[in-house]
Protein backbone atom coordinates (compact mmCIF):
# COMPACT_ATOMS: atom_id res chain seq x y z
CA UNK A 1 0.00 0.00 0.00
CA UNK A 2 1.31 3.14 -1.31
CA UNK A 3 -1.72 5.71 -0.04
CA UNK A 4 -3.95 5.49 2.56
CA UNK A 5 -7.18 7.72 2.33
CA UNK A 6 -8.31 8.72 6.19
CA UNK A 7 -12.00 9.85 7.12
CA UNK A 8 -12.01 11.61 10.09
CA UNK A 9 -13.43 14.75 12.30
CA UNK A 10 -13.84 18.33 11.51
CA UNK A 11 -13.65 18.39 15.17
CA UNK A 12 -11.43 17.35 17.48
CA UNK A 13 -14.23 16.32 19.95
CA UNK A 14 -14.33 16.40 23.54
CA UNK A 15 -11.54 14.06 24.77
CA UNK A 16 -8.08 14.50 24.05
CA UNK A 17 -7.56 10.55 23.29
CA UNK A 18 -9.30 11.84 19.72
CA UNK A 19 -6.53 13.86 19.00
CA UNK A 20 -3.81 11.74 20.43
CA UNK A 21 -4.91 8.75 17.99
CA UNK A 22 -4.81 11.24 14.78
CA UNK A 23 -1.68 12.41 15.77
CA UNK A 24 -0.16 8.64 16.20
CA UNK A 25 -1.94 7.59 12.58
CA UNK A 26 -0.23 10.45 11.15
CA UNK A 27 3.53 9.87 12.79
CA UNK A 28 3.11 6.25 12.13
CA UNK A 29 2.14 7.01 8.50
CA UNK A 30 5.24 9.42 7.44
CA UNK A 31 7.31 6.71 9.14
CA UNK A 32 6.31 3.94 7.33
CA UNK A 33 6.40 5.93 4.22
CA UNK A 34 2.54 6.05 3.46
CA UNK A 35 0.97 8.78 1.44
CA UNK A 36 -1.89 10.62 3.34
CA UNK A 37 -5.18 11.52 1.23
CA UNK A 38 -8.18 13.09 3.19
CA UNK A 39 -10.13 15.56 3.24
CA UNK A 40 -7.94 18.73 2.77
CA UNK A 41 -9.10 20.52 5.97
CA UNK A 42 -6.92 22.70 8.49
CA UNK A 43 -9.34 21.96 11.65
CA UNK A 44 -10.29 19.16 13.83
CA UNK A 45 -9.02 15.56 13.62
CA UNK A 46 -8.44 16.05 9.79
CA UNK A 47 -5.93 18.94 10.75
CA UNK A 48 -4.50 17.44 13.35
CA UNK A 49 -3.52 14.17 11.61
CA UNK A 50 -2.03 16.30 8.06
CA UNK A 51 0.09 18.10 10.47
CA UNK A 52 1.63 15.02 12.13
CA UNK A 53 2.15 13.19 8.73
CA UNK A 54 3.82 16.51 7.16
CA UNK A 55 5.85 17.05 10.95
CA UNK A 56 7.09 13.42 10.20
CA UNK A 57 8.33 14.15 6.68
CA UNK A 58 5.47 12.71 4.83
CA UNK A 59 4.06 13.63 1.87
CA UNK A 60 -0.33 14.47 2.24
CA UNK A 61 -2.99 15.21 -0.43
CA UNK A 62 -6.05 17.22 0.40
CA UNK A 63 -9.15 17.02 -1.68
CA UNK A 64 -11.64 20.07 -0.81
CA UNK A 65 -14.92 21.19 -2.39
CA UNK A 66 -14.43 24.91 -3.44
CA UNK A 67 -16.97 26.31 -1.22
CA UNK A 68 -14.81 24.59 1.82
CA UNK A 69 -11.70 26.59 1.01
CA UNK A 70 -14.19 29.87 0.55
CA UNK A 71 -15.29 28.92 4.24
CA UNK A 72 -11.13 28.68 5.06
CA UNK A 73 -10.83 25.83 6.32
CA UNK A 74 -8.13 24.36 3.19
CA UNK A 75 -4.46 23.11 4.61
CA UNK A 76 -2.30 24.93 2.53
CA UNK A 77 0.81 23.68 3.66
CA UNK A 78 -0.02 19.99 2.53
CA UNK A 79 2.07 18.37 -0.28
CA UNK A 80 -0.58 18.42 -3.07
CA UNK A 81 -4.12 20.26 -2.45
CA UNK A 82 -6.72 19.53 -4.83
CA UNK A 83 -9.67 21.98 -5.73
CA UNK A 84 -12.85 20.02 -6.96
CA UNK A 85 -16.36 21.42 -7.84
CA UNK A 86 -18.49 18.85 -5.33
CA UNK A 87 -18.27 16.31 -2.29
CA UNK A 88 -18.98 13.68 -5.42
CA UNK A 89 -16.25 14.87 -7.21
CA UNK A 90 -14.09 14.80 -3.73
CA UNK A 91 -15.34 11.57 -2.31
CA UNK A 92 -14.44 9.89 -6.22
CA UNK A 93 -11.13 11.56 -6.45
CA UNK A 94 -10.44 10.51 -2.81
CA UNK A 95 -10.76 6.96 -3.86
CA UNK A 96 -9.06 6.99 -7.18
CA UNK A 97 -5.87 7.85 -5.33
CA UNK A 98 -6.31 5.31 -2.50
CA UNK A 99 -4.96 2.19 -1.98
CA UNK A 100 -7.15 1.54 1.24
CA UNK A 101 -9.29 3.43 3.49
CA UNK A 102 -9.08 4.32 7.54
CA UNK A 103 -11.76 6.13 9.41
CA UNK A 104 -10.69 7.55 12.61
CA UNK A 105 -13.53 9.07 15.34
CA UNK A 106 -15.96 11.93 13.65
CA UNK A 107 -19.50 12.78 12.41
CA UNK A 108 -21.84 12.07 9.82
CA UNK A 109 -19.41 13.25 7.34
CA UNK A 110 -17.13 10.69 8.18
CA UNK A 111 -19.38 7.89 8.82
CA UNK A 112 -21.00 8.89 5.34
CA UNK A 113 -17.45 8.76 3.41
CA UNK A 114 -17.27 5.39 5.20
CA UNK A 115 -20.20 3.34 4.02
CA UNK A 116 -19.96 4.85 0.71
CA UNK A 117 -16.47 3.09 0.45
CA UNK A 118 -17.27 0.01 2.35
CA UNK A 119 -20.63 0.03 0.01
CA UNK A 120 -18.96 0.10 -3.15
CA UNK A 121 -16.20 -2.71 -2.17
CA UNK A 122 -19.50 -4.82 -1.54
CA UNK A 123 -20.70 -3.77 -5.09
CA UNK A 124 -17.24 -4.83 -6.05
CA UNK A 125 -16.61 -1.57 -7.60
CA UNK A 126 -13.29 -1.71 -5.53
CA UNK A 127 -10.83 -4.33 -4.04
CA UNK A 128 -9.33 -1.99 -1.61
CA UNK A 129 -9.68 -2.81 2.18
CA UNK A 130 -11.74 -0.52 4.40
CA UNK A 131 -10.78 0.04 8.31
CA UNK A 132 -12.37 1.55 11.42
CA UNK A 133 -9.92 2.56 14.50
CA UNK A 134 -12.76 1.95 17.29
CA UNK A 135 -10.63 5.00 20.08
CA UNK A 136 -11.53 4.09 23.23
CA UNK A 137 -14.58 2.64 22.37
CA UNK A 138 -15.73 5.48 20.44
CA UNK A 139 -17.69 3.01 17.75
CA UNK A 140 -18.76 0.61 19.93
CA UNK A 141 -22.37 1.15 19.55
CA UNK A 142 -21.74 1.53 15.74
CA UNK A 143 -20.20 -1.99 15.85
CA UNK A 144 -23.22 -3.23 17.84
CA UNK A 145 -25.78 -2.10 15.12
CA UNK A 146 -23.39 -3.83 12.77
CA UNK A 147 -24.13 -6.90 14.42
CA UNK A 148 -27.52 -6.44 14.81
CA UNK A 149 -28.06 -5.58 11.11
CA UNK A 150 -25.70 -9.35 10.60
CA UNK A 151 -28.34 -10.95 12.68
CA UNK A 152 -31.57 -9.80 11.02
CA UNK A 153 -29.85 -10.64 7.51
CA UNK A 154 -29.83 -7.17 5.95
CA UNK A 155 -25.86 -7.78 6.51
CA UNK A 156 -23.80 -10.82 5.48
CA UNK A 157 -21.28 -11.98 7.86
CA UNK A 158 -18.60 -11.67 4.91
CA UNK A 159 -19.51 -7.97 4.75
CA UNK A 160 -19.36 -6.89 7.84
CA UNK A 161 -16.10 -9.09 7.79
CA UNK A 162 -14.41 -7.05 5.19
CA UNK A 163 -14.03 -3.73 7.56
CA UNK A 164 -11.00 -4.16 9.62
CA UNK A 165 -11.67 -2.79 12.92
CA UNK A 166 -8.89 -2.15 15.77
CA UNK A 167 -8.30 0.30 18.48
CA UNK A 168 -4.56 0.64 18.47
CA UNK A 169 -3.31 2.74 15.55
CA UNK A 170 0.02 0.46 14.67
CA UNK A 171 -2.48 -2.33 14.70
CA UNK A 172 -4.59 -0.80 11.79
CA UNK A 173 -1.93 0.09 10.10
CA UNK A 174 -0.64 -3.17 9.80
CA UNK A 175 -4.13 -4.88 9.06
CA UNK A 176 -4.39 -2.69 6.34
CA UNK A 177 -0.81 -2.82 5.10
């Protein structure tokens, strides 16, 4: 795996342990010589996790909607920052450059940018493997649902299978790699 495309938080949320894990994806990411791609943001999680990739000497690509750098919220200082017209147009360039996909604690944004990905590797449009970091327990009740939507069949076991989930950032990283 070359690049690794991270969903993640606007925000920074409430506990520092948020921030802590972004900042350990990103180190461990510029030191095993992994290509960042996200969302192209300066704030939150997303922010947080560029900085520590570009800190470790690692090379990021942010992929922002136009009306989110008019709002100001573009890193600048990433490697490569790509301007698109649409979240489509982001969320499909996002994946084109990916070789697999991580999403760290955030919102609906996040979660969103994650079943779309995990939806089309189901569809097979994609062979790339998909990955939650569960931080402190952060998706637990996500991962409960998951199960829950297993046992009343509107999820195969295979599916909910194919999304890696770990709570220790090296140990995603590996999984994935």
């Amino acid at each position: 795996m070359k690049r690794l495309c991270v969903y993640c938080g606007s925000s920074s949320g409430v506990r520092e342990v948020y921030t802590q894990a972004a900042r350990e994806v990103g180190r461990l990411m510029a030191a095993q010589g992994l290509e960042l791609v996200y969302g192209g943001g300066n704030v939150g999680l997303m922010g947080v996790l560029a900085d520590a990739v570009l800190q470790g000497g690692g090379h990021v690509i942010g992929v922002i909607p136009q009306s989110l750098v008019d709002k100001e919220v573009a890193h600048f200082q990433v490697s490569r920052l790509e301007v698109v017209e649409s979240m489509h147009e982001r969320k499909k360039l996002m994946a084109d450059l990916a070789d697999g996909f991580l999403a760290l604690p955030g919102g609906i944004g996040t979660l969103e940018e994650l079943f779309e990905i995990w939806t089309w590797a189901q569809l097979g449009f994609h062979h790339k493997p998909c990955a939650l970091l569960n931080v402190e327990g952060y998706y637990d009740h996500l991962l409960q649902f998951l199960e829950r939507m297993t046992v009343e069949y509107f999820l195969k076991p295979s599916q909910l299978q194919h999304l890696l989930v770990e709570t220790e950032p090296a140990r995603v990283l590996q999984r994935l790699c």
